[in-house]
Protein backbone atom coordinates (compact mmCIF):
# COMPACT_ATOMS: atom_id res chain seq x y z
CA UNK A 1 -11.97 9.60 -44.59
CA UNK A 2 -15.11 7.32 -45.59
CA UNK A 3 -17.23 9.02 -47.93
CA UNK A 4 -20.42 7.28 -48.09
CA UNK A 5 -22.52 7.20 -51.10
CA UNK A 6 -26.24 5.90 -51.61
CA UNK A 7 -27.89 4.89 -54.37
CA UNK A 8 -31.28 3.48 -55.51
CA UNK A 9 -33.98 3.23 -58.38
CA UNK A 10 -36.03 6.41 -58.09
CA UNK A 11 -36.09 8.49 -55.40
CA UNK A 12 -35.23 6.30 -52.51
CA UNK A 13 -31.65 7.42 -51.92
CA UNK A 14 -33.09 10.99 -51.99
CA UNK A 15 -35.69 10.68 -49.94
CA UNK A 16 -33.21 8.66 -47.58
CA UNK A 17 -31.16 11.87 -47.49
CA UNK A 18 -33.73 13.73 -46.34
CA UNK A 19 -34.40 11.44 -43.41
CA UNK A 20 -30.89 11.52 -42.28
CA UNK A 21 -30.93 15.14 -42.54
CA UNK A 22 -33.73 15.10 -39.93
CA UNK A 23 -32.51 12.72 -37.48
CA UNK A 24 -28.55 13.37 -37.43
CA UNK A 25 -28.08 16.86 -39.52
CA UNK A 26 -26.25 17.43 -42.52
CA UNK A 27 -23.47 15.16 -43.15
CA UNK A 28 -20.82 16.39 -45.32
CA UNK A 29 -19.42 12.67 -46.22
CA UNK A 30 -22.52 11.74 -47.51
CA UNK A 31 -24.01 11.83 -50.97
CA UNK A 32 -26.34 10.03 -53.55
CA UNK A 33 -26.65 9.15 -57.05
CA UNK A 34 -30.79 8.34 -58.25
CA UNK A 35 -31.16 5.96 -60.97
CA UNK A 36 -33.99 7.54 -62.97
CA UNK A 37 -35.80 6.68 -66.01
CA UNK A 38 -34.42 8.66 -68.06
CA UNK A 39 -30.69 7.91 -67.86
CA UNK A 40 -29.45 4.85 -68.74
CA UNK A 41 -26.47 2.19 -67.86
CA UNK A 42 -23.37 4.54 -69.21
CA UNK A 43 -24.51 7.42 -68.22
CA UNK A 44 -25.14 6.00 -64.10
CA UNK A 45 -21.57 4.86 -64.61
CA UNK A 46 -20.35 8.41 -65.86
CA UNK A 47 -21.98 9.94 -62.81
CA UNK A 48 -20.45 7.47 -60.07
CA UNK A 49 -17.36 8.08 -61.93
CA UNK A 50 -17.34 11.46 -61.07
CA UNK A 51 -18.30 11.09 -57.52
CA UNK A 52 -15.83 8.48 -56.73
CA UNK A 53 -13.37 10.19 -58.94
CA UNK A 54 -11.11 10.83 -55.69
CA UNK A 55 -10.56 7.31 -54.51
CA UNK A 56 -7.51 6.44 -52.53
CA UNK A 57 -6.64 5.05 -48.99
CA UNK A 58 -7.65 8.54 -47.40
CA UNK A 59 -10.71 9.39 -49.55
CA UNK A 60 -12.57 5.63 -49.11
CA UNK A 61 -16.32 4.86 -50.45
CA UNK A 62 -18.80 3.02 -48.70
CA UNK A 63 -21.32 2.46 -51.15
CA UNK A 64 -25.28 1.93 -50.47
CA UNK A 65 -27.34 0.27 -53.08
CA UNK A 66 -30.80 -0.49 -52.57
CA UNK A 67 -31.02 -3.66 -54.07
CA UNK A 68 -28.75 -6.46 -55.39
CA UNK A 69 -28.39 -7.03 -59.24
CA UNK A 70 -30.20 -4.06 -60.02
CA UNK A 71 -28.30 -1.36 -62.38
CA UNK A 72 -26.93 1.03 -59.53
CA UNK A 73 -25.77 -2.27 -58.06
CA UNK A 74 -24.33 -3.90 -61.27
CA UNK A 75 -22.70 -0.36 -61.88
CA UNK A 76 -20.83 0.21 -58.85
CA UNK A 77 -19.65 -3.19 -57.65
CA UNK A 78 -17.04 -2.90 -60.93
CA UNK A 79 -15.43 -0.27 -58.82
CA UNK A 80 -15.20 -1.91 -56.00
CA UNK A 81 -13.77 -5.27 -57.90
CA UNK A 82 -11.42 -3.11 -58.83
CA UNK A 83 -10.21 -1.02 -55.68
CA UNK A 84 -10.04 -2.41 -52.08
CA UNK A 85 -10.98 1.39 -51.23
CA UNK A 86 -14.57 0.93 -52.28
CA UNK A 87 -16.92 -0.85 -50.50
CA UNK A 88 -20.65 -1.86 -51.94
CA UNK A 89 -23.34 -3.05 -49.62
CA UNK A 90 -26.99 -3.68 -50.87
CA UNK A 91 -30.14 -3.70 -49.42
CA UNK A 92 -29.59 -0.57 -47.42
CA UNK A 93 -32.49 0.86 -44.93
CA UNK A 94 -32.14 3.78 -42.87
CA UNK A 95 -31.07 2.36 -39.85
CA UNK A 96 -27.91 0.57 -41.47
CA UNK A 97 -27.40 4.33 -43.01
CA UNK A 98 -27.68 5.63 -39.75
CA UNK A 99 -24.88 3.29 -38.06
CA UNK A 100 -22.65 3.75 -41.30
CA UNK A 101 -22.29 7.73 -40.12
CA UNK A 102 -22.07 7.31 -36.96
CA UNK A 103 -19.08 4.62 -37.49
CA UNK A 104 -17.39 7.12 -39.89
CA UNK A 105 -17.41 9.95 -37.27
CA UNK A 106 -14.41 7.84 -36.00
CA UNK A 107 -11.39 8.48 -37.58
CA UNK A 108 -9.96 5.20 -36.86
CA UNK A 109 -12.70 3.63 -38.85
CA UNK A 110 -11.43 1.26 -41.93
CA UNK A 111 -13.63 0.57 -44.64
CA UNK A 112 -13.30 -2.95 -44.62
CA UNK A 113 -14.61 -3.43 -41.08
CA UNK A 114 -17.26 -1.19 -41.44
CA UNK A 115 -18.63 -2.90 -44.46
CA UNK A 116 -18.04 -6.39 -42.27
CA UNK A 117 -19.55 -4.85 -39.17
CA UNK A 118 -22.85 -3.29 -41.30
CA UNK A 119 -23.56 -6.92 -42.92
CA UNK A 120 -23.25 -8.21 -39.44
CA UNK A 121 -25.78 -5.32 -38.17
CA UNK A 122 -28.31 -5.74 -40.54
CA UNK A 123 -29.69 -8.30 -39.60
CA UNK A 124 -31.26 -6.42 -36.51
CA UNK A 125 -32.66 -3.40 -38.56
CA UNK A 126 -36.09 -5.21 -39.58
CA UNK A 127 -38.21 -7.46 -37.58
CA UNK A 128 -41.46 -8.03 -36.90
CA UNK A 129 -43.63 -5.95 -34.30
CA UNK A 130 -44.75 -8.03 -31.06
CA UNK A 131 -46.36 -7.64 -28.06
């Protein structure tokens, strides 16, 4: 299974949560970690270490950062330098979080296309509105 896992400054990945709960349901492979003020470096790593504790070729991560080089990013892409079973895409938006679940509702799904196939995607989740 591909657990997905969001993450942002604030209360982005939160509030991203609640989107997806209104447009696809609850999604039990899904989860978030906030970077808030008032934790710092250590403890953001303590928490994804607990998240991603279960990490293994059947219990994969597909992590969601909003932004690249920012702590949640700098935190979690250790992991996935580490393990091939962890994925870590930034600059997520809810379309690309949207896709991400729907790909995972197939079982055949590997991580490793999925991360190639969201980079790939993103590039039509934001444009410009024209007449």
């Amino acid at each position: 299974m591909i657990h997905i896992l969001i993450t942002s400054h604030g209360g982005m990945a939160e509030g991203m949560m609640q989107s997806v709960r209104m447009l696809v349901g609850e999604q039990k492979n899904l989860d978030y970690v906030t970077f808030g003020e008032e934790i710092g470096y250590d403890q953001l790593d303590e928490l994804f270490g607990e998240k991603i504790a279960g990490v293994s070729p059947d219990d994969q991560y597909l992590i969601l950062c909003d932004i690249k080089g920012g702590t949640p990013f700098n935190v979690v892409s250790r992991y996935s330098f580490k393990n091939e079973n962890v994925a870590v895409i930034y600059g997520m938006n809810l379309p690309i979080l949207i896709e991400a679940i729907v790909q995972c509702g197939n079982p055949q799904t590997k991580l490793q296309n999925l991360a190639a196939y969201l980079q790939q995607k993103s590039s039509s989740t934001i444009g410009l509105s024209e007449l």
